[in-house]
PDB file of N, CA and C in Angstrom:
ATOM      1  N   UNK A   1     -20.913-107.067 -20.297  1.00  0.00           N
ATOM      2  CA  UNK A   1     -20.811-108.364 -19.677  1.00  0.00           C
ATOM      3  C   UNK A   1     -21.283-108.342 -18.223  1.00  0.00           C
ATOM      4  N   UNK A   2     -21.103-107.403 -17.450  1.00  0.00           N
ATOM      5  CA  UNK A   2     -20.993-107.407 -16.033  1.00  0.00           C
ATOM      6  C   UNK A   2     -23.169-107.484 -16.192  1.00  0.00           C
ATOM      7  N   UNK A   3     -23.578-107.044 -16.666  1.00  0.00           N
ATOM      8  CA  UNK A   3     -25.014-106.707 -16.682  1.00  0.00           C
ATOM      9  C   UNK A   3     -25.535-108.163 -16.986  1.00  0.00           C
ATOM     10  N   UNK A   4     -25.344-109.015 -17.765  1.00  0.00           N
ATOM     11  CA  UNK A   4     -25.500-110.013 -18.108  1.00  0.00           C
ATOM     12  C   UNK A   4     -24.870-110.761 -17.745  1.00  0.00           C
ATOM     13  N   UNK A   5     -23.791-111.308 -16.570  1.00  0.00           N
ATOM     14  CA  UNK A   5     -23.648-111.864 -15.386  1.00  0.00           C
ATOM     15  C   UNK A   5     -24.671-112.088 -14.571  1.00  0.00           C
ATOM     16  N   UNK A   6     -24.958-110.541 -14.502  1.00  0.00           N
ATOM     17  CA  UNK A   6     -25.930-110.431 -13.236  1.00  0.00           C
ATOM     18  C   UNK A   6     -26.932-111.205 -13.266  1.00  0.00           C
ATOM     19  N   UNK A   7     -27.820-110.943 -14.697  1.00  0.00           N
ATOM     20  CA  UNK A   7     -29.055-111.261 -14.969  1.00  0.00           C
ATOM     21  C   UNK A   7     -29.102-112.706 -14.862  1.00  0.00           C
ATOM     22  N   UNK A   8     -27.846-113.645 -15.366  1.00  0.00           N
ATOM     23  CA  UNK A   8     -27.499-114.981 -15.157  1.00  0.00           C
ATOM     24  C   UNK A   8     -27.673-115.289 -13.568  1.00  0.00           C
ATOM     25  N   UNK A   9     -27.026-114.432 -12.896  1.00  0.00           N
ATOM     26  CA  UNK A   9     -27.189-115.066 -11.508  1.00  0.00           C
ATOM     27  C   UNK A   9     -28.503-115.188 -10.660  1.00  0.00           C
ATOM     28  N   UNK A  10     -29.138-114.000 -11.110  1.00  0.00           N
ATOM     29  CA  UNK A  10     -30.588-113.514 -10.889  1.00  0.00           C
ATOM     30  C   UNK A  10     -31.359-114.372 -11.342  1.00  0.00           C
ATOM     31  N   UNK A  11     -30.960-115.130 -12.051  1.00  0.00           N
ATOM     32  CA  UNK A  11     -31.859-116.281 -13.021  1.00  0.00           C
ATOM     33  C   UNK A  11     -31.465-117.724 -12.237  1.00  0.00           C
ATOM     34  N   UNK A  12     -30.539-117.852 -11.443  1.00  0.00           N
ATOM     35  CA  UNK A  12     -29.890-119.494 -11.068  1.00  0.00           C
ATOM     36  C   UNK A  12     -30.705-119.901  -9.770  1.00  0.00           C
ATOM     37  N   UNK A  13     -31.375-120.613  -9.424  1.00  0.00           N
ATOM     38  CA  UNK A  13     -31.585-120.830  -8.485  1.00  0.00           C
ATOM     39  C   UNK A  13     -30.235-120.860  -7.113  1.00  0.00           C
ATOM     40  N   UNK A  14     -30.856-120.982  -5.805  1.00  0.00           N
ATOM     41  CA  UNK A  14     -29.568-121.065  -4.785  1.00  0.00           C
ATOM     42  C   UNK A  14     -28.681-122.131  -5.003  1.00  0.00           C
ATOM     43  N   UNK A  15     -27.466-121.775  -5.124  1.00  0.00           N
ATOM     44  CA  UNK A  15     -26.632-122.867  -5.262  1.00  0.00           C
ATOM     45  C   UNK A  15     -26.553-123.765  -7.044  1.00  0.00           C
ATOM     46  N   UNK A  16     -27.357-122.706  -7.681  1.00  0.00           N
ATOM     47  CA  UNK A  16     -26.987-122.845  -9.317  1.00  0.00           C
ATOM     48  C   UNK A  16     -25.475-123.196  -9.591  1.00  0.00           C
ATOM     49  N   UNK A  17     -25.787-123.663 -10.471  1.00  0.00           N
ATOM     50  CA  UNK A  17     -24.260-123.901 -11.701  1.00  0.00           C
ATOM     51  C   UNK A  17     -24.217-122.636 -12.907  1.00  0.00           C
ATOM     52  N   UNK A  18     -22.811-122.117 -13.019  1.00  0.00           N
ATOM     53  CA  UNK A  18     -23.264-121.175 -13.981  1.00  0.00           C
ATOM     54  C   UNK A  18     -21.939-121.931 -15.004  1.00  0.00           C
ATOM     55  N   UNK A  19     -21.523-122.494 -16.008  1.00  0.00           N
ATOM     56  CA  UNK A  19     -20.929-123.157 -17.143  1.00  0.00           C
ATOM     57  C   UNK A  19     -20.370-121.915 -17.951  1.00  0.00           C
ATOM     58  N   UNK A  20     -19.091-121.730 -18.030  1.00  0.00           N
ATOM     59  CA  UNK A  20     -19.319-121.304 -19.144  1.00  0.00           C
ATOM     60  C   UNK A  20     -17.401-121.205 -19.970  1.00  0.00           C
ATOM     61  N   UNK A  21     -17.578-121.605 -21.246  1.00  0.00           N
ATOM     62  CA  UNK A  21     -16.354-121.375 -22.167  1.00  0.00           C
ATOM     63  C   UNK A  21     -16.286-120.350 -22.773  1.00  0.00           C
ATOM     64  N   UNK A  22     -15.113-119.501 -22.689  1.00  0.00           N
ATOM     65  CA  UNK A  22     -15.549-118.062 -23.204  1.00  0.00           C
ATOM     66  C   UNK A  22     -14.319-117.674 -23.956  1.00  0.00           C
ATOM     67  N   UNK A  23     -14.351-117.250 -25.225  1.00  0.00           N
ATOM     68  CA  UNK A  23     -13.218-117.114 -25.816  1.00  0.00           C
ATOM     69  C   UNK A  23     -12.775-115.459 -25.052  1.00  0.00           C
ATOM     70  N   UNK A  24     -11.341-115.403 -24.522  1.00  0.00           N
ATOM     71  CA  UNK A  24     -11.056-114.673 -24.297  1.00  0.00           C
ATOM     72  C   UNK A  24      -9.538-114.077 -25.043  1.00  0.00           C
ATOM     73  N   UNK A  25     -10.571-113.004 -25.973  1.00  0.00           N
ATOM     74  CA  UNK A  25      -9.696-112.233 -27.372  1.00  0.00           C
ATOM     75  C   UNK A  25      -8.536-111.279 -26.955  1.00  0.00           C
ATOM     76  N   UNK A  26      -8.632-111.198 -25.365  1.00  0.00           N
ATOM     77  CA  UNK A  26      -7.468-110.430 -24.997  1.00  0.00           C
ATOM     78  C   UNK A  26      -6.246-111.065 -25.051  1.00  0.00           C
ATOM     79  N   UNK A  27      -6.342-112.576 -24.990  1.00  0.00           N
ATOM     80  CA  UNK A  27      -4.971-113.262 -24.894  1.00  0.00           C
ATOM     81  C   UNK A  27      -4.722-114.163 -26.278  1.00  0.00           C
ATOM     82  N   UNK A  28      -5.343-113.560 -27.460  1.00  0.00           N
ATOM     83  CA  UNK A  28      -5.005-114.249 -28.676  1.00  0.00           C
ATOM     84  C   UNK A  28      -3.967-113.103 -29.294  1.00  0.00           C
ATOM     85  N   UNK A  29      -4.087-113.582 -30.420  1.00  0.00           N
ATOM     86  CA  UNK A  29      -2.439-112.413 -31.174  1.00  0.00           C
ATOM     87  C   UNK A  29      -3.348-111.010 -31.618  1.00  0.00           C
ATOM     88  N   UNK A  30      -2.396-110.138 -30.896  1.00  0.00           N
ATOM     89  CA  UNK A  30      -2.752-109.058 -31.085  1.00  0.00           C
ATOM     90  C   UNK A  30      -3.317-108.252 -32.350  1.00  0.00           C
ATOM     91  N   UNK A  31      -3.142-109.086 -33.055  1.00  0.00           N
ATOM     92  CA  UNK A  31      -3.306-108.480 -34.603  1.00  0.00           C
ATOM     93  C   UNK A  31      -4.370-109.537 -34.766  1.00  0.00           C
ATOM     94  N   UNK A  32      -5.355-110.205 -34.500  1.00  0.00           N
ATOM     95  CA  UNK A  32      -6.886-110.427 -33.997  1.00  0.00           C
ATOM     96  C   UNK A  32      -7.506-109.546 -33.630  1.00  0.00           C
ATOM     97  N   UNK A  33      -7.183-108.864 -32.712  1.00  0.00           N
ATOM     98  CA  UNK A  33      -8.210-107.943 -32.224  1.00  0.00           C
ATOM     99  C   UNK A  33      -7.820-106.610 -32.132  1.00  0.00           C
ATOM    100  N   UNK A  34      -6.828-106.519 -32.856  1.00  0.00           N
ATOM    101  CA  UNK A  34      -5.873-104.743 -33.040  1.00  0.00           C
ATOM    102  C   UNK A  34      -6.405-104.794 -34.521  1.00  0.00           C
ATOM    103  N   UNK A  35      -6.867-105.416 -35.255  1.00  0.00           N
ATOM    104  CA  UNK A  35      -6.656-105.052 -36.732  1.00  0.00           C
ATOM    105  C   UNK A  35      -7.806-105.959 -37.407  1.00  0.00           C
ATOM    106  N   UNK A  36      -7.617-107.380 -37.267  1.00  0.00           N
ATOM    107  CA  UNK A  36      -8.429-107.993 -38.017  1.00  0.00           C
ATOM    108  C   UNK A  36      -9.734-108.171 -37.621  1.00  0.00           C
ATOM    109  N   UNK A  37     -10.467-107.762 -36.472  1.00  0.00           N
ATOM    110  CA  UNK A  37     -11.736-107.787 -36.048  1.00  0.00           C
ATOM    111  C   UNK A  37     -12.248-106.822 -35.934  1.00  0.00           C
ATOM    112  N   UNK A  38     -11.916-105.807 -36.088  1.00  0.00           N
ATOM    113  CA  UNK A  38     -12.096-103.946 -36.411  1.00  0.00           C
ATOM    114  C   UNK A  38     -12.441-104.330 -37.863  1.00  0.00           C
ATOM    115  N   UNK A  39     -12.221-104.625 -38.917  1.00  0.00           N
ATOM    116  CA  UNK A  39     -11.665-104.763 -40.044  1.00  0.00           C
ATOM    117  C   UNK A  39     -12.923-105.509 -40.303  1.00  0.00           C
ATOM    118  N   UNK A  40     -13.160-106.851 -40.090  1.00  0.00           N
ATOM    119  CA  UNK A  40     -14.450-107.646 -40.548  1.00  0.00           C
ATOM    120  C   UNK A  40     -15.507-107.337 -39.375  1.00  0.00           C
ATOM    121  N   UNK A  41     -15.254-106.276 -38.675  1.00  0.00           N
ATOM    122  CA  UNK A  41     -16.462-105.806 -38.179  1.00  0.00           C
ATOM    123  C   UNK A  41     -17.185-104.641 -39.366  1.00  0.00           C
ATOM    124  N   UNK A  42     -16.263-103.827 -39.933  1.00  0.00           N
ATOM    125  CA  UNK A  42     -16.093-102.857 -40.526  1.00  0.00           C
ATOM    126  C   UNK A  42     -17.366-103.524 -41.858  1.00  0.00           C
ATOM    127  N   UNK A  43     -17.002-104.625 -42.442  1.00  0.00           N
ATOM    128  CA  UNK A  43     -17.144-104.873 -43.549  1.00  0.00           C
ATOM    129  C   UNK A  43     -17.950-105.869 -43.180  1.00  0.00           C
ATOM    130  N   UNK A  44     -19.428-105.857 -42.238  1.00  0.00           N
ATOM    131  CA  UNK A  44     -20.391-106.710 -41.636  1.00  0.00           C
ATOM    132  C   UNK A  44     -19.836-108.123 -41.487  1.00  0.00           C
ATOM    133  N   UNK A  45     -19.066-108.787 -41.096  1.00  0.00           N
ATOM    134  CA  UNK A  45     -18.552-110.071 -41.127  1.00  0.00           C
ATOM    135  C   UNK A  45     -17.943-110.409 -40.116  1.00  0.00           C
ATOM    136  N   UNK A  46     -18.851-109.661 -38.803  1.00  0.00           N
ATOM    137  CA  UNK A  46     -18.173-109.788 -37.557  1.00  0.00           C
ATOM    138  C   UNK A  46     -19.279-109.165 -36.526  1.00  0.00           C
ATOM    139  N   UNK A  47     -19.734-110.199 -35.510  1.00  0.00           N
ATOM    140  CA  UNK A  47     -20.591-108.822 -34.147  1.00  0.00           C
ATOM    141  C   UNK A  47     -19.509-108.190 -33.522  1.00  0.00           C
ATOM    142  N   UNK A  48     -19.499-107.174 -32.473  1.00  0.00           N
ATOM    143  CA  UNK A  48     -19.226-106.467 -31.785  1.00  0.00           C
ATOM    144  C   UNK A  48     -18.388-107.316 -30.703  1.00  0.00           C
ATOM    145  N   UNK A  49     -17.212-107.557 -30.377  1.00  0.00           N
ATOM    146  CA  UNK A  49     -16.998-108.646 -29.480  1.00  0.00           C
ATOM    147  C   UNK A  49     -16.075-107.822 -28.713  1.00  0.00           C
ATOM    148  N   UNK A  50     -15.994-108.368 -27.111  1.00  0.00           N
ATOM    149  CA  UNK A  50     -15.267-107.905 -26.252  1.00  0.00           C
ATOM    150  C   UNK A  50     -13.921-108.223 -26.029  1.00  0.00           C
ATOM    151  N   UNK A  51     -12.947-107.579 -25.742  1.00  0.00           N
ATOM    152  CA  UNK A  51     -11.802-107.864 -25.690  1.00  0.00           C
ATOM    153  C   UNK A  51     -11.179-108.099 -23.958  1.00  0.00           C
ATOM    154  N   UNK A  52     -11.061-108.985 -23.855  1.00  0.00           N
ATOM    155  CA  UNK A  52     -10.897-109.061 -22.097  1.00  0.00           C
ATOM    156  C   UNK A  52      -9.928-110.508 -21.773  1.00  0.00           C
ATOM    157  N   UNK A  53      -8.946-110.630 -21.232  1.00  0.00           N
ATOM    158  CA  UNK A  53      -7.862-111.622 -20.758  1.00  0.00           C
ATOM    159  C   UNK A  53      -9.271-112.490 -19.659  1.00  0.00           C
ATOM    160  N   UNK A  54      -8.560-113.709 -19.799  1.00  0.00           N
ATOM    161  CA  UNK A  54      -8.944-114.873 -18.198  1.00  0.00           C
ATOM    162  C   UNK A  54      -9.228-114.399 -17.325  1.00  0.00           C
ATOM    163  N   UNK A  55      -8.477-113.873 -16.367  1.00  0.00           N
ATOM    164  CA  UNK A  55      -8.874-112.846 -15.462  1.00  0.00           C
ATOM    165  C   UNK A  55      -9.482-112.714 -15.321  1.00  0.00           C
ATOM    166  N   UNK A  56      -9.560-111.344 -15.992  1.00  0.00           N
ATOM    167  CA  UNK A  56     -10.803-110.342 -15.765  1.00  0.00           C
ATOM    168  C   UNK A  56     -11.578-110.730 -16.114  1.00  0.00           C
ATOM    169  N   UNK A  57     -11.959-112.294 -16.999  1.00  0.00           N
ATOM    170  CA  UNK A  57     -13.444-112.922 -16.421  1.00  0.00           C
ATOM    171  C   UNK A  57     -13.487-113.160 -15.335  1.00  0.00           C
ATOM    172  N   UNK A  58     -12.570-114.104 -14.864  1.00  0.00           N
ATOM    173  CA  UNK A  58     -12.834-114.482 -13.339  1.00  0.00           C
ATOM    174  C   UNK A  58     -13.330-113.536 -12.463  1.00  0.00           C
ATOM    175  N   UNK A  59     -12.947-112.134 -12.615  1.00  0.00           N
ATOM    176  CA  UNK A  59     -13.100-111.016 -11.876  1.00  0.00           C
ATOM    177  C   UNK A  59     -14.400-110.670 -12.151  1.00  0.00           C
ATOM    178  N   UNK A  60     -15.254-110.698 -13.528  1.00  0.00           N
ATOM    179  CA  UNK A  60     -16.237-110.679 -13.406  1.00  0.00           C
ATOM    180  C   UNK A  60     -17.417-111.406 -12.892  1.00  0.00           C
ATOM    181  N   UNK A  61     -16.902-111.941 -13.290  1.00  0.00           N
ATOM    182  CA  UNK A  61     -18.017-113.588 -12.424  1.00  0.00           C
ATOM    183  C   UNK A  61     -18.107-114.051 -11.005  1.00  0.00           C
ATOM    184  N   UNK A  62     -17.054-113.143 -10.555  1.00  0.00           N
ATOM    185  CA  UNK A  62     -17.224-113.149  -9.428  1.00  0.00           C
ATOM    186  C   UNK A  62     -17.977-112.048  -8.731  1.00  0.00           C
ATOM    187  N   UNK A  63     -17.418-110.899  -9.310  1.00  0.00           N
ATOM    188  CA  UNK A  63     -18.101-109.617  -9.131  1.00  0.00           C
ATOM    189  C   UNK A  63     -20.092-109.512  -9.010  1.00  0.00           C
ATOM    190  N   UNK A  64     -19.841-110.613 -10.227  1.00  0.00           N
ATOM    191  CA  UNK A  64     -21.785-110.935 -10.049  1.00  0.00           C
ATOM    192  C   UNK A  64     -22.196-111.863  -8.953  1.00  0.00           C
ATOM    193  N   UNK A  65     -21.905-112.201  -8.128  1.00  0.00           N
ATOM    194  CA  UNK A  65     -21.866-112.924  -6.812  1.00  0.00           C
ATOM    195  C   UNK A  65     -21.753-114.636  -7.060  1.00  0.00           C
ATOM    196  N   UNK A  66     -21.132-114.642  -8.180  1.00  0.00           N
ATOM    197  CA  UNK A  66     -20.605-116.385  -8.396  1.00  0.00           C
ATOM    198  C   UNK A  66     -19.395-116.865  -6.964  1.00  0.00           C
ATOM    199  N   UNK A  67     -18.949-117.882  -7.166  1.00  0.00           N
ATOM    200  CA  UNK A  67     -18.027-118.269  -6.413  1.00  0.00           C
ATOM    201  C   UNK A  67     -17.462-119.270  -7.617  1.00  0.00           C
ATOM    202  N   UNK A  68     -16.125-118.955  -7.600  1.00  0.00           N
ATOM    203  CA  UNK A  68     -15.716-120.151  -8.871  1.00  0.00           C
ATOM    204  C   UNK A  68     -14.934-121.293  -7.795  1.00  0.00           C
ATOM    205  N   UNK A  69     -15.637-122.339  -8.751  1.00  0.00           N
ATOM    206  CA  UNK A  69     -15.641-123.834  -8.221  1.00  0.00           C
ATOM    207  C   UNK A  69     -14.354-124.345  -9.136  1.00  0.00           C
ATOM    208  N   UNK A  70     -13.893-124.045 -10.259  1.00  0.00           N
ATOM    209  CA  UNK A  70     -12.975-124.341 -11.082  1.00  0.00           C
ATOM    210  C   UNK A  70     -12.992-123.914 -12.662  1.00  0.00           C
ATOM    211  N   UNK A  71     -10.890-123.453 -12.817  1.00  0.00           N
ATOM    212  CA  UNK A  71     -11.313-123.217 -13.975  1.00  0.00           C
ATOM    213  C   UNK A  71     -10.058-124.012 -14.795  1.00  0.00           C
ATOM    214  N   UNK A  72     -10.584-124.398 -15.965  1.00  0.00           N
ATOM    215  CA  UNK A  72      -9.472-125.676 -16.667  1.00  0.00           C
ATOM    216  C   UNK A  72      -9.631-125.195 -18.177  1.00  0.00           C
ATOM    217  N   UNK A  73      -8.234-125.619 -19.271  1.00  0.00           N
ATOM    218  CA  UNK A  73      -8.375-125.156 -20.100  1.00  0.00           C
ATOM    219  C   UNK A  73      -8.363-126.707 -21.186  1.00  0.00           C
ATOM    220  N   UNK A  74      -9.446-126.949 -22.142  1.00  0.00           N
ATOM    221  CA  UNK A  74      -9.799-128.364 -22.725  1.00  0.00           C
ATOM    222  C   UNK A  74      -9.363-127.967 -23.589  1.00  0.00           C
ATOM    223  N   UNK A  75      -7.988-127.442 -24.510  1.00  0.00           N
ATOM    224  CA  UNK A  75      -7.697-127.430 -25.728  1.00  0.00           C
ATOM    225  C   UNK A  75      -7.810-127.857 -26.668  1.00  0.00           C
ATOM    226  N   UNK A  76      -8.315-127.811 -27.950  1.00  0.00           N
ATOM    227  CA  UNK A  76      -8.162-129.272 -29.174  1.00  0.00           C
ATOM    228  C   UNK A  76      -7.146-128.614 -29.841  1.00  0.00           C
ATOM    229  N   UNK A  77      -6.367-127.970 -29.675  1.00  0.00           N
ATOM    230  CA  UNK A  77      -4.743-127.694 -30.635  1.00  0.00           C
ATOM    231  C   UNK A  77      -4.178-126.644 -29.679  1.00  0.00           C
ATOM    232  N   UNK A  78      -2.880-126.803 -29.570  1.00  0.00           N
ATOM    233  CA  UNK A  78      -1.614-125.631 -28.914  1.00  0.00           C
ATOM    234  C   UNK A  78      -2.566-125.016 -27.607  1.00  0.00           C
ATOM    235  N   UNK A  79      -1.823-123.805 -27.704  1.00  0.00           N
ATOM    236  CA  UNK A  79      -2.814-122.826 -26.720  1.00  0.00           C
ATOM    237  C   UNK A  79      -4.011-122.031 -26.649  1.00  0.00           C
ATOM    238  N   UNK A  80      -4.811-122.532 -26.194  1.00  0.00           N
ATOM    239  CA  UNK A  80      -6.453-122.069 -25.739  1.00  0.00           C
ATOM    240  C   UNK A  80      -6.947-120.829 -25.684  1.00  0.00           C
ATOM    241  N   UNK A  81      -7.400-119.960 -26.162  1.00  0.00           N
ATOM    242  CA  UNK A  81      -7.816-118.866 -25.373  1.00  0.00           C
ATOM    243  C   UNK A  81      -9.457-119.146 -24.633  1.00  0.00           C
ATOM    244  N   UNK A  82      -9.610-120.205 -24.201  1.00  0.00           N
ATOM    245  CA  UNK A  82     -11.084-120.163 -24.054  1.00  0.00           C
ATOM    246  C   UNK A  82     -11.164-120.942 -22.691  1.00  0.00           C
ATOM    247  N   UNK A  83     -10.997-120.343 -21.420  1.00  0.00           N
ATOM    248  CA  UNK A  83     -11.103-121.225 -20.288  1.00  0.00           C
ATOM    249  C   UNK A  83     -12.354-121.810 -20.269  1.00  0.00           C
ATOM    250  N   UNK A  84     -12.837-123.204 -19.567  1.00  0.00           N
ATOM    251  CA  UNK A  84     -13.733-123.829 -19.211  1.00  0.00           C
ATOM    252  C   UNK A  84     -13.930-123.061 -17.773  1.00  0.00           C
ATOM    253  N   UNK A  85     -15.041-122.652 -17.288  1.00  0.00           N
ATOM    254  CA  UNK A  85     -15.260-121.903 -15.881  1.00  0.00           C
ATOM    255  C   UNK A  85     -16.472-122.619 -15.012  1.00  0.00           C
ATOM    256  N   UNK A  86     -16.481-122.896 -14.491  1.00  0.00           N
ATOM    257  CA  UNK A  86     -17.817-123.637 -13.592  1.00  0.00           C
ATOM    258  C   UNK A  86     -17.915-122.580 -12.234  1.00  0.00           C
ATOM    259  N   UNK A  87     -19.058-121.509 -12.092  1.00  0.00           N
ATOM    260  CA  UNK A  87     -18.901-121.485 -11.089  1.00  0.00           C
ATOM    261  C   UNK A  87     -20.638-121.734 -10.186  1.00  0.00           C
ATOM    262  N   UNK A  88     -20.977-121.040  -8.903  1.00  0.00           N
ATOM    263  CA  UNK A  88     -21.631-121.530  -7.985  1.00  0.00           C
ATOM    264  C   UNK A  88     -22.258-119.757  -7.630  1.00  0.00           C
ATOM    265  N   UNK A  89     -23.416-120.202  -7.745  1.00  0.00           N
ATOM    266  CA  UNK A  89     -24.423-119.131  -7.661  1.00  0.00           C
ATOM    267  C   UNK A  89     -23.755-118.629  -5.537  1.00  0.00           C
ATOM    268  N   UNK A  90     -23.908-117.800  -5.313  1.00  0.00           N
ATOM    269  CA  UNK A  90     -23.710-116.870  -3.546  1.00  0.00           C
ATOM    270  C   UNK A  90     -24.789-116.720  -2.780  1.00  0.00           C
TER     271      UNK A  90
END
């Protein structure tokens, strides 16, 4: 991820918008990504996906020289794992 941040920012003009909703599999039920995505990865019915909390996006996206402008969560049922992130090219 951090590599492909970059390349995003490297790509925005000054003062770009970078958008982005990102399911983050670290804060869904553990037995998602302890068992059942190992599992239908196993048995081709799954890419390779990262496991990482809110956060430590934020931490990344910032790390690639974003500045976050805001982050909100647009749920369509219960609790979200997928923040809405807007941030601002550095």
């Amino acid at each position: 991820m951090p590599a492909t941040l970059r390349q995003i920012h490297a790509l925005l003009a000054t003062d770009g918008v970078f958008i982005s909703k990102t399911p983050c599999v670290g804060e869904m039920n553990p037995l998602i990504w302890m068992f059942l995505l190992p599992a239908m990865r196993a048995l081709g019915k799954a890419p390779h996906a990262s496991v990482f909390r809110a956060a430590e996006l934020e931490q990344q996206i910032k790390a690639a020289g974003f500045e976050i402008v805001a982050v909100e969560n647009h749920a369509t049922k219960g609790n979200d794992s997928r923040p809405y992130i807007v941030a601002r090219k550095r």
